[in-house]
C-alpha atoms as a PDB file:
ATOM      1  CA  UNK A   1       0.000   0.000   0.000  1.00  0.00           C
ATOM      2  CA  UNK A   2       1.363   3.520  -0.798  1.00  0.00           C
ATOM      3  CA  UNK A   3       1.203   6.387   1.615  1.00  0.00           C
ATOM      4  CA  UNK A   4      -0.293   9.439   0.919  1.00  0.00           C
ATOM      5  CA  UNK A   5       1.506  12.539   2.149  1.00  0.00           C
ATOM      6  CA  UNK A   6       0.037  16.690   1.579  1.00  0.00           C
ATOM      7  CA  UNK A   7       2.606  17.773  -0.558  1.00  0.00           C
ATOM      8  CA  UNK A   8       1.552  21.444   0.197  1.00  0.00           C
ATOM      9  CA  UNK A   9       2.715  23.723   2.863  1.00  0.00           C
ATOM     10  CA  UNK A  10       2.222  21.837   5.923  1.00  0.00           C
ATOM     11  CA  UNK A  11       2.853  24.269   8.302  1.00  0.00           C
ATOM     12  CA  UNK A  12      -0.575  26.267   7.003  1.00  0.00           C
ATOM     13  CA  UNK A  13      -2.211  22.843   7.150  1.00  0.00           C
ATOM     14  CA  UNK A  14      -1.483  22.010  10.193  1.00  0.00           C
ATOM     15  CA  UNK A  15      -3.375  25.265  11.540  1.00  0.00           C
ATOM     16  CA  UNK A  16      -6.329  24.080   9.900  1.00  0.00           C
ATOM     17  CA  UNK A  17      -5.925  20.303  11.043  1.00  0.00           C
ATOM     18  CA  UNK A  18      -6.111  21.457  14.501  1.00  0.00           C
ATOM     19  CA  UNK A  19      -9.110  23.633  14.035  1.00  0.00           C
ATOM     20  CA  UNK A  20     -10.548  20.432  12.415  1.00  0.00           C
ATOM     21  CA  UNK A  21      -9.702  17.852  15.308  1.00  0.00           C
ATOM     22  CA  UNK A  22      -9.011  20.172  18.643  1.00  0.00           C
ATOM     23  CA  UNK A  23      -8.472  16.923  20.747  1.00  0.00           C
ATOM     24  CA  UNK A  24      -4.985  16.515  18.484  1.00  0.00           C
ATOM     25  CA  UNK A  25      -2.087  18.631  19.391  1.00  0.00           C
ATOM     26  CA  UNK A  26       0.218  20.895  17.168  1.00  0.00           C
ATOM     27  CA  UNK A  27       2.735  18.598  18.297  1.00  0.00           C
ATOM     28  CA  UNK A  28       1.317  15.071  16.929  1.00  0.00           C
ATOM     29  CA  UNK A  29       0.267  17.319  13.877  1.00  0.00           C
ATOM     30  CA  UNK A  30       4.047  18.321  13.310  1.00  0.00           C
ATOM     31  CA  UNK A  31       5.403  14.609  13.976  1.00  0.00           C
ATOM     32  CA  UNK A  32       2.806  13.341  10.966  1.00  0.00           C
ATOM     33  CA  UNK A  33       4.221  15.717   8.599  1.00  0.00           C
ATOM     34  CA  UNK A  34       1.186  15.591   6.419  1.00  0.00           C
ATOM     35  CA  UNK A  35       1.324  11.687   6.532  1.00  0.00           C
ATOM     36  CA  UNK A  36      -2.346  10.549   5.954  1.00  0.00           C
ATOM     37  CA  UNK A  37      -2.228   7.069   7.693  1.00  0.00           C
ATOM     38  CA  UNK A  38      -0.464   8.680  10.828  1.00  0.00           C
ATOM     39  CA  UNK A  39      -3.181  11.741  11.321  1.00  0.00           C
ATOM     40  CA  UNK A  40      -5.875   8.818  11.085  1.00  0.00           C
ATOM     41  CA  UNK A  41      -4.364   6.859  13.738  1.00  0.00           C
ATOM     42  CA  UNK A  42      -4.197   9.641  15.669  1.00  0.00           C
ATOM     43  CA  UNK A  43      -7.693  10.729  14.781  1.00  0.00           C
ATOM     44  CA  UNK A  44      -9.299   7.641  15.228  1.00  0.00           C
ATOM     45  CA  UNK A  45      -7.520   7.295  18.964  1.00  0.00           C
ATOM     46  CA  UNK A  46      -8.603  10.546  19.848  1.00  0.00           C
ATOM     47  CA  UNK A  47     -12.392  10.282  18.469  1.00  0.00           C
ATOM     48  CA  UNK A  48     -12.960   6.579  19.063  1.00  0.00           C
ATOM     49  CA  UNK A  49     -13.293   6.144  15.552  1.00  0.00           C
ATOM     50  CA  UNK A  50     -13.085   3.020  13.368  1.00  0.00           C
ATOM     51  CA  UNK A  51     -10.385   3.005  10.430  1.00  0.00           C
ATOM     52  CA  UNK A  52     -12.510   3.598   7.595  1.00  0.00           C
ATOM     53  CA  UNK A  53     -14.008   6.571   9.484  1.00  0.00           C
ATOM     54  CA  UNK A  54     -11.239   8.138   9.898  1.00  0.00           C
ATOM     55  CA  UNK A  55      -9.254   7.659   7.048  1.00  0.00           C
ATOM     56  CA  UNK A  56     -12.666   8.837   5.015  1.00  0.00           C
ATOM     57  CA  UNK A  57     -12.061  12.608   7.630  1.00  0.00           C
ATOM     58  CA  UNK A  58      -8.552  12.735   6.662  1.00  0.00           C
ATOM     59  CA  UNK A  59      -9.063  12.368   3.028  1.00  0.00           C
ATOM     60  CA  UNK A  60     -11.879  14.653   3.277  1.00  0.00           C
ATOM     61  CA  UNK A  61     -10.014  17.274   4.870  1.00  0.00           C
ATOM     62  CA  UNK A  62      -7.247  17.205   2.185  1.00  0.00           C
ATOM     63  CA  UNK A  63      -9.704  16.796  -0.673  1.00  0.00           C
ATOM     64  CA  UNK A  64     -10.914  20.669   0.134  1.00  0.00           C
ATOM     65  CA  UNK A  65      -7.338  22.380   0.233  1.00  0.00           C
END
């Protein structure tokens, strides 16, 4: 399986992330560097969410920037 990365400016992304998910910190949101499989473990820890679920946020989020 590939990984998907953002391949934008992360840094402005990451603002956004965090007004997105509030429960994740700037700090996990730096360590994932715009790594999509690592925000939606972290998402789906923080929210009690199921893979799918959160993998579907993550791509969602990415799919309006």
């Amino acid at each position: 399986m590939g990984y998907k990365y953002y391949e934008g400016n992360w840094g402005e992304m990451r603002a956004r992330a965090k007004l997105q998910w509030d429960k994740v910190s700037y700090d996990e949101l730096e360590q994932t560097k715009g790594n999509f499989d690592e925000l939606a473990d972290i998402i789906q820890e923080r929210y009690g969410l199921d893979r799918d679920d959160a993998m579907a946020q993550v791509e969602d989020f990415f799919s309006r920037y």
